[in-house]
N, C-alpha and C. Protein backbone atom coordinates (compact mmCIF):
# COMPACT_ATOMS: atom_id res chain seq x y z
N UNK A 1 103.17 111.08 106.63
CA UNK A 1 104.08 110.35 107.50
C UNK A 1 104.52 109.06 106.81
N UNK A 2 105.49 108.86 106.73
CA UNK A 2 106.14 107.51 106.32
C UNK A 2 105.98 106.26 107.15
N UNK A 3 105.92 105.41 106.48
CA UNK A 3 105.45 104.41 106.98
C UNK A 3 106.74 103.33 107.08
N UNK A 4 107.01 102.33 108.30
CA UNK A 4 108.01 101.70 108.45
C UNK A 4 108.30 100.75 108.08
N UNK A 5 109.38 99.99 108.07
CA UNK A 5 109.16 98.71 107.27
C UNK A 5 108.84 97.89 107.82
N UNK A 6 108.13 97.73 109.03
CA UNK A 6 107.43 96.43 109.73
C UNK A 6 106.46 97.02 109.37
N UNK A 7 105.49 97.84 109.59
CA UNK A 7 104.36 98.71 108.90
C UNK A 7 103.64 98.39 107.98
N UNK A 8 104.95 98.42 106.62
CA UNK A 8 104.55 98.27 105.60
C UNK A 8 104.50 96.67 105.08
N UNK A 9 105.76 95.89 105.74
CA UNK A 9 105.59 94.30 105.32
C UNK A 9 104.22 93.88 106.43
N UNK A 10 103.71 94.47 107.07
CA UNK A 10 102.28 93.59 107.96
C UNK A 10 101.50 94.45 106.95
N UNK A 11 101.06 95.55 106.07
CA UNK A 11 100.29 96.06 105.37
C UNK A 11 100.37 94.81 104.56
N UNK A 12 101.31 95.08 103.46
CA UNK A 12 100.95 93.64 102.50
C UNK A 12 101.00 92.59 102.54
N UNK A 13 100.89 92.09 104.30
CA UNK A 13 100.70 90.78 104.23
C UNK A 13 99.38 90.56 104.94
N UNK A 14 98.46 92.24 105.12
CA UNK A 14 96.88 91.90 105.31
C UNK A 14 96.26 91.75 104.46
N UNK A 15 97.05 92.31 102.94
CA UNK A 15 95.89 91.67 102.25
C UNK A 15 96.07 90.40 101.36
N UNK A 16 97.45 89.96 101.42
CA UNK A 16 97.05 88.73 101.35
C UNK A 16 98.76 88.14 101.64
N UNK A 17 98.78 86.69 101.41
CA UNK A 17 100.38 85.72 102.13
C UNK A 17 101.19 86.10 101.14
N UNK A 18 102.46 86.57 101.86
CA UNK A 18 103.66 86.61 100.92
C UNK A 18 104.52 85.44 101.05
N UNK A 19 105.05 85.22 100.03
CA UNK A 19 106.45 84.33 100.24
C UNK A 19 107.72 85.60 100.63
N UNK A 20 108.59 84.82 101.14
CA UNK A 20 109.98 86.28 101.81
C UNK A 20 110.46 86.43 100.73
N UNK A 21 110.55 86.17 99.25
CA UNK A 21 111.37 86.63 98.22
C UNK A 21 110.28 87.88 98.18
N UNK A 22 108.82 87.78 97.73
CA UNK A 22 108.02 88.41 96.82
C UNK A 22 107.62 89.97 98.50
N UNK A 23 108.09 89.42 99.40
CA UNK A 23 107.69 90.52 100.38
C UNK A 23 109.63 91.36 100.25
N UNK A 24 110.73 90.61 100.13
CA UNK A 24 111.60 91.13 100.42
C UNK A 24 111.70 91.97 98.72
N UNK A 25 111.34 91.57 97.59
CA UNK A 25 111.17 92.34 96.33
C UNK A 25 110.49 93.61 96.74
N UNK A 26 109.53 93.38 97.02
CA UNK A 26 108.28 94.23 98.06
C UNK A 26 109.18 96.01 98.30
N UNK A 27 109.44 95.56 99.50
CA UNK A 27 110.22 95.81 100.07
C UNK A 27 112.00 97.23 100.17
N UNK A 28 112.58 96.19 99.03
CA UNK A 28 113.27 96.73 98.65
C UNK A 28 113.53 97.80 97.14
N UNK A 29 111.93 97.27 96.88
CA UNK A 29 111.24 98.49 95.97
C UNK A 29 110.95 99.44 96.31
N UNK A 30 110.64 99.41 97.76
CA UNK A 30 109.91 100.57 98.43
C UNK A 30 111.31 101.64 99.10
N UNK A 31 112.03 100.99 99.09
CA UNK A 31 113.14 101.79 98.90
C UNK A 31 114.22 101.20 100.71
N UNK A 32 114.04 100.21 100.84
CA UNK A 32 114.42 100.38 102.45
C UNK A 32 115.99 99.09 102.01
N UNK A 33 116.36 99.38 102.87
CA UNK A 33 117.69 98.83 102.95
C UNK A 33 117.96 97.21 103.11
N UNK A 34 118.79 96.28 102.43
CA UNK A 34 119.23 94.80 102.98
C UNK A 34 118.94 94.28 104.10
N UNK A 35 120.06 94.98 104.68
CA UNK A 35 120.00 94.47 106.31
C UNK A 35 118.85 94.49 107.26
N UNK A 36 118.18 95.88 106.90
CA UNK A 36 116.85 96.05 107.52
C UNK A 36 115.98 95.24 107.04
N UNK A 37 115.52 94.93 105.87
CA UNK A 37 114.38 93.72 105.28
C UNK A 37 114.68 92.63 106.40
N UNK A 38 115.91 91.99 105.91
CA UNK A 38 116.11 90.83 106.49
C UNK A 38 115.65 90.50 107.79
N UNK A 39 116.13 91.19 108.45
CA UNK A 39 115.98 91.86 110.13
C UNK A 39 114.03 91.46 110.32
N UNK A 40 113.78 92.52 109.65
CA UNK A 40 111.96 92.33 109.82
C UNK A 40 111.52 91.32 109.41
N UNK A 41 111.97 90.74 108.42
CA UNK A 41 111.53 89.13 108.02
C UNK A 41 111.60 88.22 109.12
N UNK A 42 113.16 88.21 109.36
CA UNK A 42 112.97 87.52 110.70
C UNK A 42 112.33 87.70 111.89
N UNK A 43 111.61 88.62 112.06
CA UNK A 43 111.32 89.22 113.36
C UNK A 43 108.69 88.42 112.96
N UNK A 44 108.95 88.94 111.90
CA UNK A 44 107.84 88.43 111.50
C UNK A 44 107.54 86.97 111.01
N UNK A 45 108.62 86.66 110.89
CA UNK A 45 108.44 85.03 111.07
C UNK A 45 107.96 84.50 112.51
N UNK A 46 108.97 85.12 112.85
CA UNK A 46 109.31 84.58 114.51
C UNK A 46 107.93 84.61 115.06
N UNK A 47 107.25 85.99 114.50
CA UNK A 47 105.97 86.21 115.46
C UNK A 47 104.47 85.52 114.65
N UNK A 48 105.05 84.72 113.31
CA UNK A 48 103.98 83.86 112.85
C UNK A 48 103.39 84.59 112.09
N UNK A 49 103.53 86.10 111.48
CA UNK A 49 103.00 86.68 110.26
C UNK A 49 103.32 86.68 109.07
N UNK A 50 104.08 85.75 108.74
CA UNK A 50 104.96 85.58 107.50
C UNK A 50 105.43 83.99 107.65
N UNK A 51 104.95 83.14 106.71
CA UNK A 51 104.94 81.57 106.98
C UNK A 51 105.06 81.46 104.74
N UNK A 52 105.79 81.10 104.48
CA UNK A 52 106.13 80.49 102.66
C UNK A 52 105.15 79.02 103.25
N UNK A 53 105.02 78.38 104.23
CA UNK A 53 104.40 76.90 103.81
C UNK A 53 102.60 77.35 104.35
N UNK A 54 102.28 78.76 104.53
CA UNK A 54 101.37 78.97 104.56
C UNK A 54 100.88 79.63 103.27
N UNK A 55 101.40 80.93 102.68
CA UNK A 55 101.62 81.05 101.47
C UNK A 55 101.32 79.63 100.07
N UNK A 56 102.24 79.13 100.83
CA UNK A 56 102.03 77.77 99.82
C UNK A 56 100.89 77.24 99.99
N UNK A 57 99.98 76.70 101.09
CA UNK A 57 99.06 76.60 101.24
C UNK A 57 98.02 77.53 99.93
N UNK A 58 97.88 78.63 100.52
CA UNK A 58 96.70 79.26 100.39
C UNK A 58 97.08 79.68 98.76
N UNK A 59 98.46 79.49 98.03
CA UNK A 59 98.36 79.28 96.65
C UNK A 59 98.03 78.65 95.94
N UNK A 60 98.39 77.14 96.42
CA UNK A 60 98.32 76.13 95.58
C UNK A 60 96.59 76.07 95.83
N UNK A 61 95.74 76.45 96.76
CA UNK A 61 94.48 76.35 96.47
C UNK A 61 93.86 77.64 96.02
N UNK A 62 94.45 78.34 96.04
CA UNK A 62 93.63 79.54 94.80
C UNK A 62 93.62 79.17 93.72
N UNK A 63 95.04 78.83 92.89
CA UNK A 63 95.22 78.32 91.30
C UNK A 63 94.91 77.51 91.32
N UNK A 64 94.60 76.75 92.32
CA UNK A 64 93.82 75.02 91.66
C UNK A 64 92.20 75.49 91.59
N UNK A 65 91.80 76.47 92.18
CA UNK A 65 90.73 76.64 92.06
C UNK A 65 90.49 77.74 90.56
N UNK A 66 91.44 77.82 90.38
CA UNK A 66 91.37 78.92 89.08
C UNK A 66 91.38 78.09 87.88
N UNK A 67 92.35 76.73 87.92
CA UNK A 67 92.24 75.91 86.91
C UNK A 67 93.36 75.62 86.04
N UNK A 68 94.88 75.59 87.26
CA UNK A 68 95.70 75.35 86.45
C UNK A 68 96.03 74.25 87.73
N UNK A 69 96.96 72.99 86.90
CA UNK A 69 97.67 72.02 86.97
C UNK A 69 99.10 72.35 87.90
N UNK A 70 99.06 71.06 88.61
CA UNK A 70 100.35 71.14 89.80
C UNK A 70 101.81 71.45 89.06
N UNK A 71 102.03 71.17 87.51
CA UNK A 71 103.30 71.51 87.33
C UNK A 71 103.57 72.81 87.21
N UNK A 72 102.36 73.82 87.15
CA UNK A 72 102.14 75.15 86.39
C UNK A 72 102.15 75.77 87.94
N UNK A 73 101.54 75.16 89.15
CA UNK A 73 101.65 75.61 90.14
C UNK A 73 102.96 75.59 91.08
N UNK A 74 103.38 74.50 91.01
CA UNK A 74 104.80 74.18 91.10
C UNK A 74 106.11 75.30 90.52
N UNK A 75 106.11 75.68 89.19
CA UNK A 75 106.93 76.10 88.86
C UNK A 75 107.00 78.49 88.97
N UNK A 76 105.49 78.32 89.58
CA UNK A 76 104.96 79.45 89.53
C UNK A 76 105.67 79.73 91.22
N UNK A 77 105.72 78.97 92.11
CA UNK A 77 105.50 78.51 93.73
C UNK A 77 107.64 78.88 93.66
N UNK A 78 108.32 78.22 92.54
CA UNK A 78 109.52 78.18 92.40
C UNK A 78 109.77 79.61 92.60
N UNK A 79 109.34 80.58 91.01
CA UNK A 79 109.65 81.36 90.99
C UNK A 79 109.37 82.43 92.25
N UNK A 80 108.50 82.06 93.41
CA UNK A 80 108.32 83.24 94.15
C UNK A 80 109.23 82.63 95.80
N UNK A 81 110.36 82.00 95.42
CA UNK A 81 110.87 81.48 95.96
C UNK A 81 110.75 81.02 97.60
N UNK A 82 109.98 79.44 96.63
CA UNK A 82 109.52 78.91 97.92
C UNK A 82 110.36 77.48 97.83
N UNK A 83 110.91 77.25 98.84
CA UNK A 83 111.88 76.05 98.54
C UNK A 83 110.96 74.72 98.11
N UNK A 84 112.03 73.83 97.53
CA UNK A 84 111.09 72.26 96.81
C UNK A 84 110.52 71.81 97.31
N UNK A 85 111.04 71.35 98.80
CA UNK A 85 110.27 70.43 99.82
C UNK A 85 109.43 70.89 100.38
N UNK A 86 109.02 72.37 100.47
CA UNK A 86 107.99 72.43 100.80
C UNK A 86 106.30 72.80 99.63
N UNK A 87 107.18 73.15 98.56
CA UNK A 87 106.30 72.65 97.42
C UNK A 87 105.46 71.64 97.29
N UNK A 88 106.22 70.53 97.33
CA UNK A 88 106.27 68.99 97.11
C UNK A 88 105.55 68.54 98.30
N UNK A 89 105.92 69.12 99.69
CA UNK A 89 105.45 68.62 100.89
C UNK A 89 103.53 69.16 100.66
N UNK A 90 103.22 70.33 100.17
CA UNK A 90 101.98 70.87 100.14
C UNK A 90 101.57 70.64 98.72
N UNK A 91 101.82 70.08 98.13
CA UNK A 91 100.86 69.79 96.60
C UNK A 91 100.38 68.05 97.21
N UNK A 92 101.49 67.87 97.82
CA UNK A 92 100.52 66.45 98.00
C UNK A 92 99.57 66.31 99.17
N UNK A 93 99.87 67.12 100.54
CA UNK A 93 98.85 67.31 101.05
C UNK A 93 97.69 67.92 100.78
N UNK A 94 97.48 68.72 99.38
CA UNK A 94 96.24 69.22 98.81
C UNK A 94 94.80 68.60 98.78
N UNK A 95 95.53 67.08 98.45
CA UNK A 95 94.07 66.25 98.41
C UNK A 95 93.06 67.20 97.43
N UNK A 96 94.30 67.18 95.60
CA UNK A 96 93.33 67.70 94.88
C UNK A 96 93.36 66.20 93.85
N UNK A 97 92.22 66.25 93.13
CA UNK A 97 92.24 64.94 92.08
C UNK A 97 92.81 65.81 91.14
N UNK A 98 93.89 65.96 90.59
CA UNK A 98 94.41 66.29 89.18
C UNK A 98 93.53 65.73 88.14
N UNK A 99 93.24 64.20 87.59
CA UNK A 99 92.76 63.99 87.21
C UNK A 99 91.34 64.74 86.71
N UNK A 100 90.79 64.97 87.80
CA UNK A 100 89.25 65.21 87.63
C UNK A 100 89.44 67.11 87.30
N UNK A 101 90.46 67.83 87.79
CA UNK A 101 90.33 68.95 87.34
C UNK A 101 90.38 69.16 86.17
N UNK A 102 91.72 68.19 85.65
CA UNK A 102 92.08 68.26 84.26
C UNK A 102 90.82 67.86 83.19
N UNK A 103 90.07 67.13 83.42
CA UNK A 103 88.56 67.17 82.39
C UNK A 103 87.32 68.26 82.78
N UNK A 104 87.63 68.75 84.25
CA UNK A 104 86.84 70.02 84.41
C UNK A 104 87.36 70.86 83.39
N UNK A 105 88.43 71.21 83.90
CA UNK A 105 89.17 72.42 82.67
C UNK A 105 88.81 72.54 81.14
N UNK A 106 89.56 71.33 80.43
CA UNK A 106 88.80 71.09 79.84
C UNK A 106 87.36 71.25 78.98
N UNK A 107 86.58 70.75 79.99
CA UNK A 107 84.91 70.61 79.39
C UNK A 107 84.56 72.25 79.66
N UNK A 108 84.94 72.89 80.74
CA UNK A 108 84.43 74.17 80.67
C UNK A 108 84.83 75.23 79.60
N UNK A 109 86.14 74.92 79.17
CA UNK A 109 86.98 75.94 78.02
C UNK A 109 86.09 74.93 76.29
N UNK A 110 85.95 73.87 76.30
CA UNK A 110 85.57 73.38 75.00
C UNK A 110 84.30 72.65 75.08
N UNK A 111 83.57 72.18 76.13
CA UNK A 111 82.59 71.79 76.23
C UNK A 111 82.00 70.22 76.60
N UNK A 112 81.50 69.82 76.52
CA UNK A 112 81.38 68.42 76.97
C UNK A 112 82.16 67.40 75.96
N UNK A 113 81.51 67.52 74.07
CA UNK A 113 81.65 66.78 73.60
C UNK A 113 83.45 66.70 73.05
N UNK A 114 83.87 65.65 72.62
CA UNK A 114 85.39 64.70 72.44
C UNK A 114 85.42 65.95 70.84
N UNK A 115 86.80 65.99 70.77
CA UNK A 115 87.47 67.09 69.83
C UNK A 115 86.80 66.30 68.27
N UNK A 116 86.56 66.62 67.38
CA UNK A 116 85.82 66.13 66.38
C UNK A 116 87.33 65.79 65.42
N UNK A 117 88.05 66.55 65.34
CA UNK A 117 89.30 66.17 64.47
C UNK A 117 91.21 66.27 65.27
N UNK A 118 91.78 65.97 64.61
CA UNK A 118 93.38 65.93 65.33
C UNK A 118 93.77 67.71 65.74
N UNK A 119 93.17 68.29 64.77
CA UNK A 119 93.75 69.62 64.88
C UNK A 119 93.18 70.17 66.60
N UNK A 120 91.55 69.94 66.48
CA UNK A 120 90.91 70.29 67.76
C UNK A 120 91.26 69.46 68.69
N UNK A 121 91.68 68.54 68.73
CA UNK A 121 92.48 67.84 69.75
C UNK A 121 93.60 68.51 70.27
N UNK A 122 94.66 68.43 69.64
CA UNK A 122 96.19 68.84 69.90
C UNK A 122 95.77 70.83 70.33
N UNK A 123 94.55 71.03 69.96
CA UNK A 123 95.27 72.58 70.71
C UNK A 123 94.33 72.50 72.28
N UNK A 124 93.75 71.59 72.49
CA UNK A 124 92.80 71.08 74.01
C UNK A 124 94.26 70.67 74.38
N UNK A 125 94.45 69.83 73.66
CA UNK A 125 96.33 69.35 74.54
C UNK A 125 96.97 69.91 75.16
N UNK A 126 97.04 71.17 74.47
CA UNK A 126 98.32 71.99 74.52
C UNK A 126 97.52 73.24 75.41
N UNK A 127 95.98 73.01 75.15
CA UNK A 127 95.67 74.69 76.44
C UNK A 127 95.53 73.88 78.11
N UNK A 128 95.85 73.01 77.92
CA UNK A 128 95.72 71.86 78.88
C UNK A 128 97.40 72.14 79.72
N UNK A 129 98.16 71.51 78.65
CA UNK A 129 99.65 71.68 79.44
C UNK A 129 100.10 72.78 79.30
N UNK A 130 99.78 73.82 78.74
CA UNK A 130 99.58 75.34 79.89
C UNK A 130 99.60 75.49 80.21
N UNK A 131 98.34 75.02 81.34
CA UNK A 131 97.73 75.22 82.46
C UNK A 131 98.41 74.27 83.57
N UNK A 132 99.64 73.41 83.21
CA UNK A 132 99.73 72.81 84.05
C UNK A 132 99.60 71.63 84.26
N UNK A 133 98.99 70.76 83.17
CA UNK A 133 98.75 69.48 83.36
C UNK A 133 99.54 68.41 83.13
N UNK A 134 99.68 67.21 83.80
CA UNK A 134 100.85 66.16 82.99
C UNK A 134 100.13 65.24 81.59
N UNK A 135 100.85 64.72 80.99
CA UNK A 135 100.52 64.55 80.01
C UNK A 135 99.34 63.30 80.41
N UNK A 136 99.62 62.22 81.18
CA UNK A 136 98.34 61.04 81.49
C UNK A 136 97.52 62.10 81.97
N UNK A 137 97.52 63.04 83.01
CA UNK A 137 96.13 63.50 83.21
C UNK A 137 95.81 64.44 81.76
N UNK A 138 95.94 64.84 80.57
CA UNK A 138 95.95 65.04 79.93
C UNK A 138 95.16 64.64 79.01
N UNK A 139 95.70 63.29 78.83
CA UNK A 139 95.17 62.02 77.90
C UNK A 139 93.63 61.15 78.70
N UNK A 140 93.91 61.63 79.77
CA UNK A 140 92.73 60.87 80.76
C UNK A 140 91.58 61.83 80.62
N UNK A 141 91.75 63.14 80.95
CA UNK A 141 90.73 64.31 80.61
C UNK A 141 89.86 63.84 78.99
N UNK A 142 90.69 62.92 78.45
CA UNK A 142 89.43 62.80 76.76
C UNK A 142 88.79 61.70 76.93
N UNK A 143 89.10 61.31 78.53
CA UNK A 143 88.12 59.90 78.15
C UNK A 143 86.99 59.83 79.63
C-alpha cells in the first residue's frame, strides 16, 4: 500500500526535525507533486509538526555538540534553507561559549600540549576553521 504524503512527511519527521526545503526535497523525490507538498507543509505547520526554528534549535545543538563552530553551523543551517533571522535569532540564544569549544576541539583532535613548530600550528588553524571557528576564537583556543 502506498503511503501518502502527509504519511510520509510525519514519517520523516519522527525520526528526526526537518527544515521545509530538506522535507519538501524529501518529498518531491518521492515522487509527489508541487502543489501537493506545499499544501501538506502548510497544513503541518499549522498543526505544529514541522517548525525550521525548531529544527534550528535541535541542529545547532547536535553540531555544537559534535564539534563544529557557529560559522560552519550557520552556513550548513543556510543551505537547508532556514532563513537568517532565524539562524542568527537561535545561535545566540544557544548560550554556547565558542570560545571554550574551540580549545575543546582542539585539545581533543591534538592534545593538550601548544603546536611545537609553525607548520603544526597552521594545520590546528586550519582543522579549526573547518570546523567552523572564527579566527579570535581560533587564536584564543592556543592560549
Amino acid at each position: 500500500m502506498k503511503q501518502s504524503i502527509s504519511e510520509r512527511a510525519v514519517t520523516y519527521l519522527a525520526n528526526r526535525e526537518h527544515s521545509v526545503l530538506e522535507l519538501t526535497q524529501k518529498l518531491r523525490k518521492a515522487g509527489f507533486e508541487h502543489n501537493d507538498i506545499d499544501n501538506t507543509l502548510a497544513q503541518l505547520q499549522q498543526a505544529g509538526l514541522q517548525s525550521d526554528e525548531r529544527f534550528t534549535e535541535s541542529y545547532i545543538r547536535s553540531r555544537s555538540n559534535r564539534g563544529y563552530g557557529a560559522i560552519r553551523i550557520k552556513i550548513e543551517l543556510k543551505e537547508r534553507g532556514v532563513a537568517t533571522g532565524i539562524i542568527t535569532e537561535y545561535l545566540e540564544k544557544a548560550q554556547i561559549d565558542w570560545y571554550t569549544l574551540a580549545a575543546e576541539v582542539r585539545c581533543k583532535r591534538f592534545g593538550e600540549e601548544q603546536p611545537e613548530d609553525v607548520k603544526s600550528r597552521l594545520k590546528q588553524q586550519r582543522f579549526l576553521q573547518y570546523r567552523g571557528f572564527s579566527h579570535e576564537q581560533i587564536t584564543e583556543s592556543f592560549n
